[in-house]
Structure formats: C-alpha cells, structure tokens
C-alpha atoms as a PDB file:
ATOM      1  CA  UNK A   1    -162.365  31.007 -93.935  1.00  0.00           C
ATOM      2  CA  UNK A   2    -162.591  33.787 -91.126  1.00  0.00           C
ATOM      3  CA  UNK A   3    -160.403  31.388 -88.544  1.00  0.00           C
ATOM      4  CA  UNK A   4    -158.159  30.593 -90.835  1.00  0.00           C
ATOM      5  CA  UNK A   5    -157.508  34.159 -91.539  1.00  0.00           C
ATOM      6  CA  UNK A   6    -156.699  34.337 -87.818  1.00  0.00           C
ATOM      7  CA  UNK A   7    -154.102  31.351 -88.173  1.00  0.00           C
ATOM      8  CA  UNK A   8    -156.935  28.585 -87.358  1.00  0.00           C
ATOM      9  CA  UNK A   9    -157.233  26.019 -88.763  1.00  0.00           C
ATOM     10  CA  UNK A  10    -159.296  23.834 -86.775  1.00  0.00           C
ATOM     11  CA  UNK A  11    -162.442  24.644 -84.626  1.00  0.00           C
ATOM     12  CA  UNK A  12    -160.990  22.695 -81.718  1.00  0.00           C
ATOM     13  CA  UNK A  13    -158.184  24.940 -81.568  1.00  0.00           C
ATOM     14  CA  UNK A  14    -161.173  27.819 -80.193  1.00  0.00           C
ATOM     15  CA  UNK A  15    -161.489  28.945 -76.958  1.00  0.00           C
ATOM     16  CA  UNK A  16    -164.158  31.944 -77.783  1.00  0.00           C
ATOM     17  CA  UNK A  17    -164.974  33.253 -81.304  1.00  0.00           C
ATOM     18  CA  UNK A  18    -166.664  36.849 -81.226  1.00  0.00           C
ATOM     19  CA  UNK A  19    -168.020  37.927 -84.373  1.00  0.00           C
ATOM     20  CA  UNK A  20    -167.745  41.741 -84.114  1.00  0.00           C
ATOM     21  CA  UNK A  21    -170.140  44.444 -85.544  1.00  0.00           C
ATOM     22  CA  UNK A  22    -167.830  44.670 -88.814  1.00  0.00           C
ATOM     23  CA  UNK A  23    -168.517  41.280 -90.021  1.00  0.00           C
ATOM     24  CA  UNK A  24    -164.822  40.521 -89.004  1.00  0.00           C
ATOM     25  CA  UNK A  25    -163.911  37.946 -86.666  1.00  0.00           C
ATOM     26  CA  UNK A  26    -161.887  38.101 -83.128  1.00  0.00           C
ATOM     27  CA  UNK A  27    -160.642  34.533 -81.319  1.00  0.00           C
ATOM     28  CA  UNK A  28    -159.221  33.143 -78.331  1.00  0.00           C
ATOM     29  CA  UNK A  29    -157.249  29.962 -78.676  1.00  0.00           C
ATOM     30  CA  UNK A  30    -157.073  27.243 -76.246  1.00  0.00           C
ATOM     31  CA  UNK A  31    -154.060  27.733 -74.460  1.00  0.00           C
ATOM     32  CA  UNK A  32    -152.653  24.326 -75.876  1.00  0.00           C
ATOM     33  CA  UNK A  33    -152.604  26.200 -79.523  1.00  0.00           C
ATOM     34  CA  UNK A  34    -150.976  29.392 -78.276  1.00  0.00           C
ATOM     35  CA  UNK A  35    -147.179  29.918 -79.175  1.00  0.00           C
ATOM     36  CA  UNK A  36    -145.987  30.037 -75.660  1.00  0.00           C
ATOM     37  CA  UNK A  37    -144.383  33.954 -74.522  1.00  0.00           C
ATOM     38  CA  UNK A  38    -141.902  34.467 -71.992  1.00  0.00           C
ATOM     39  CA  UNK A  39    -143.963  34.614 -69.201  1.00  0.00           C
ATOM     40  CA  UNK A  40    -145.691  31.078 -69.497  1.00  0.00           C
ATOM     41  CA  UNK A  41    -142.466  29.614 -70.187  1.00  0.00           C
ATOM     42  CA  UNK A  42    -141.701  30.453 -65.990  1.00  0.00           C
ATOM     43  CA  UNK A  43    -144.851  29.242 -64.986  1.00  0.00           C
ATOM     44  CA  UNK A  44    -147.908  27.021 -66.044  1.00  0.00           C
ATOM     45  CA  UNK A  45    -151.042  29.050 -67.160  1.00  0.00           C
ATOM     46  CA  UNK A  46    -153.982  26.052 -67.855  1.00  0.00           C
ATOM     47  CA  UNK A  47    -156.888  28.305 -68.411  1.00  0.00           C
ATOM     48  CA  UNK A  48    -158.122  31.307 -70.867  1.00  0.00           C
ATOM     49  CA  UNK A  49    -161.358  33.407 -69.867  1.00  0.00           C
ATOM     50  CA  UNK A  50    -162.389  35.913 -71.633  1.00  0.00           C
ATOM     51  CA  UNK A  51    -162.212  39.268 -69.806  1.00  0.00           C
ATOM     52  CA  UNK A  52    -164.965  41.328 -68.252  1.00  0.00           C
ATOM     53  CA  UNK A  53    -165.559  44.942 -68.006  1.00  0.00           C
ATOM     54  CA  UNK A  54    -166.163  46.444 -64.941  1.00  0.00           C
ATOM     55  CA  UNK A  55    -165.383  50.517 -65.027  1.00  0.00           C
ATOM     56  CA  UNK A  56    -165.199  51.877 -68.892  1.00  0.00           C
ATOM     57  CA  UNK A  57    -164.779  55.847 -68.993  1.00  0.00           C
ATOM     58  CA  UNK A  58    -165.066  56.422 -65.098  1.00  0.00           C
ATOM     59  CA  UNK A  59    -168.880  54.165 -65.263  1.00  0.00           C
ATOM     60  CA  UNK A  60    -168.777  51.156 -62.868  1.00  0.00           C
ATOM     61  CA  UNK A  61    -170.776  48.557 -64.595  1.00  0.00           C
ATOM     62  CA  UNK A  62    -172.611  46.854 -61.803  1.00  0.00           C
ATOM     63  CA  UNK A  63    -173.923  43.996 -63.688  1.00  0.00           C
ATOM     64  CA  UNK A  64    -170.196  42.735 -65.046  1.00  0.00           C
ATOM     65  CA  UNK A  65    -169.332  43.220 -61.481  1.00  0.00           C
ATOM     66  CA  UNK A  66    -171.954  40.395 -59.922  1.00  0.00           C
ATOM     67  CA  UNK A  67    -170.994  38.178 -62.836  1.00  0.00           C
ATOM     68  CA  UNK A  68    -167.380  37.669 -62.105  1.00  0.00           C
ATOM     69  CA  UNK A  69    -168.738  37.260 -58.208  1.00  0.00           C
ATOM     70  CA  UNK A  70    -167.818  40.556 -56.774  1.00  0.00           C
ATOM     71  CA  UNK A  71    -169.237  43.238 -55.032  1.00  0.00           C
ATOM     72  CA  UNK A  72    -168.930  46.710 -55.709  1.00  0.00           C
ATOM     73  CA  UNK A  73    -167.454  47.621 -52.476  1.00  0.00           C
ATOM     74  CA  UNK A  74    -164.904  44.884 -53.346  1.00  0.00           C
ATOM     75  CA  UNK A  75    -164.403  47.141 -56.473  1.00  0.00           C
ATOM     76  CA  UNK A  76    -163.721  50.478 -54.256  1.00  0.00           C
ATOM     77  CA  UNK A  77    -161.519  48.448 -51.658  1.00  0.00           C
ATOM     78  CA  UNK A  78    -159.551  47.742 -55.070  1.00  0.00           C
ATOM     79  CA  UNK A  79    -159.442  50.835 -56.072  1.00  0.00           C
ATOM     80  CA  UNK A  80    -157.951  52.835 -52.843  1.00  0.00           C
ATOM     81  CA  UNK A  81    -155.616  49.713 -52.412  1.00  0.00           C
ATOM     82  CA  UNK A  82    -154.390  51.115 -55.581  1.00  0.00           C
ATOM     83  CA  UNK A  83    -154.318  54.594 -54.876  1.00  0.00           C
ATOM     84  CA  UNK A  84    -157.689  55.619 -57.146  1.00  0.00           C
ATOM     85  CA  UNK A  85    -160.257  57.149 -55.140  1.00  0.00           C
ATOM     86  CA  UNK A  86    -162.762  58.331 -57.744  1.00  0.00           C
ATOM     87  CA  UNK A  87    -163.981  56.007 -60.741  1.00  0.00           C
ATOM     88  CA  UNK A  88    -163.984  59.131 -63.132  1.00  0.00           C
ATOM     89  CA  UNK A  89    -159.751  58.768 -63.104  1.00  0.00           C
ATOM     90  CA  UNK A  90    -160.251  54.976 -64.352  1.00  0.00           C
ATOM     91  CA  UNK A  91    -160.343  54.934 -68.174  1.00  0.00           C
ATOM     92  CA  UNK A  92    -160.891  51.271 -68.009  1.00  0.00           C
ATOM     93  CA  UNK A  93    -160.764  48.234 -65.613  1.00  0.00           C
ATOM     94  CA  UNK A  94    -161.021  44.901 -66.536  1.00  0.00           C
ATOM     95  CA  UNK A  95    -161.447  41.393 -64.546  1.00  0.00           C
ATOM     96  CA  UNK A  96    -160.088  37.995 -65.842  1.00  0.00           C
ATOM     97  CA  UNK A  97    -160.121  34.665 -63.984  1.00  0.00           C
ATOM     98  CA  UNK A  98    -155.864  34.194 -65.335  1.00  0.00           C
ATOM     99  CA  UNK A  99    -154.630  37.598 -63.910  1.00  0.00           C
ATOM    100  CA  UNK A 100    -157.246  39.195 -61.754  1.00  0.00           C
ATOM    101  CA  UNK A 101    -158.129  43.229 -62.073  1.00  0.00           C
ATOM    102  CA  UNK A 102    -156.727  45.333 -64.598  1.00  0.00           C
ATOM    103  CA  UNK A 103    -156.601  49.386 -64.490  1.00  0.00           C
ATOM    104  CA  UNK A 104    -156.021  52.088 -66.726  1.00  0.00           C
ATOM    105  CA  UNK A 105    -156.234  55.235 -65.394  1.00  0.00           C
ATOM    106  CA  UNK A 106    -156.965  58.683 -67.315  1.00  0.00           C
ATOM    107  CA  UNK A 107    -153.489  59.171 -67.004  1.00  0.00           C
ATOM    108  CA  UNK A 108    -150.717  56.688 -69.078  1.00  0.00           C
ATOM    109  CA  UNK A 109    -149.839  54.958 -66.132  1.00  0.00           C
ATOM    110  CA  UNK A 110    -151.017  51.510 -65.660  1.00  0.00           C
ATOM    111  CA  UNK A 111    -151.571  50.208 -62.425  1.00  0.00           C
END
C-alpha cells in the first residue's frame, strides 16, 4: 500500500525504498519507470544511485567520503576549485555516481 501511494505499483519498478523514521515511505524508481524530464530527453542517463553525504552543516563526514572512493583532500581540492575555502560556509554537499558533487553553501547560491 505504501508504494502505491508513491505511484508504484510493482516492486520491480524500485530502485531503493527507505522507510523513514515517520513510518512513511521514500523511493527511487528504476530509471526505466521514471517519466522522462527535459534533461534526459538530450542525453541517455542508464543508472540511479542513491546520494551520499559528505559535508552537512560545515562537518565533513569522513566515513561517506571513503565510501564513494574519495579522499578528503580530494574533497578540499573540490572545494577551492569552487571557490569555498572553509567547510563551515558549506550547508551541505552531496556525491552521486549520475552527477558527481553537489554544494550548497550558507549562502543561497548553489554551486
């Protein structure tokens, strides 16, 4: 009942299934099942990971950062590539396989 309140209807449709502390449910579809947006209509997208936390509130999370296969001095070289050079301005970074490193900064801008 919980997928198909999320517009599953079948378990083979699933990529990854979290169930969250609430008791609700959050999923991932195979990309196969996903209405296609703009962007994957210009180019082909065959994979979904789900995405891994590496700095959350200016704390670099070391472990996340070995699990994806990177180094933390990969993680700084990232950073002043992008103009950051203290992990207390990054709200939140993220790392997935599709699209690489993600950063929000204190401030609105994405970068």
């Amino acid at each position: 009942m919980m997928l198909r309140d999320k517009d599953v209807f079948s378990i083979r449709e699933v990529a990854f299934a979290i169930l969250e502390p609430n008791g609700k449910i959050s999923v991932i579809k195979k990309p196969i099942y996903e209405p296609p947006t703009k962007l994957e209509m210009t180019s082909s997208i065959n994979s979904v990971s789900l995405p891994v936390t590496l700095i959350s509130d200016g704390k670099v999370l070391h472990n996340n950062i070995e699990k994806i296969g990177k180094t933390s001095s990969w993680l700084r070289d990232e950073l002043r590539h992008r103009g950051i050079q203290d992990t207390q301005n990054v709200f939140f970074a993220e790392w997935r396989l599709e699209d690489g490193l993600f950063i929000q900064t204190s401030s609105p801008k994405s970068i």
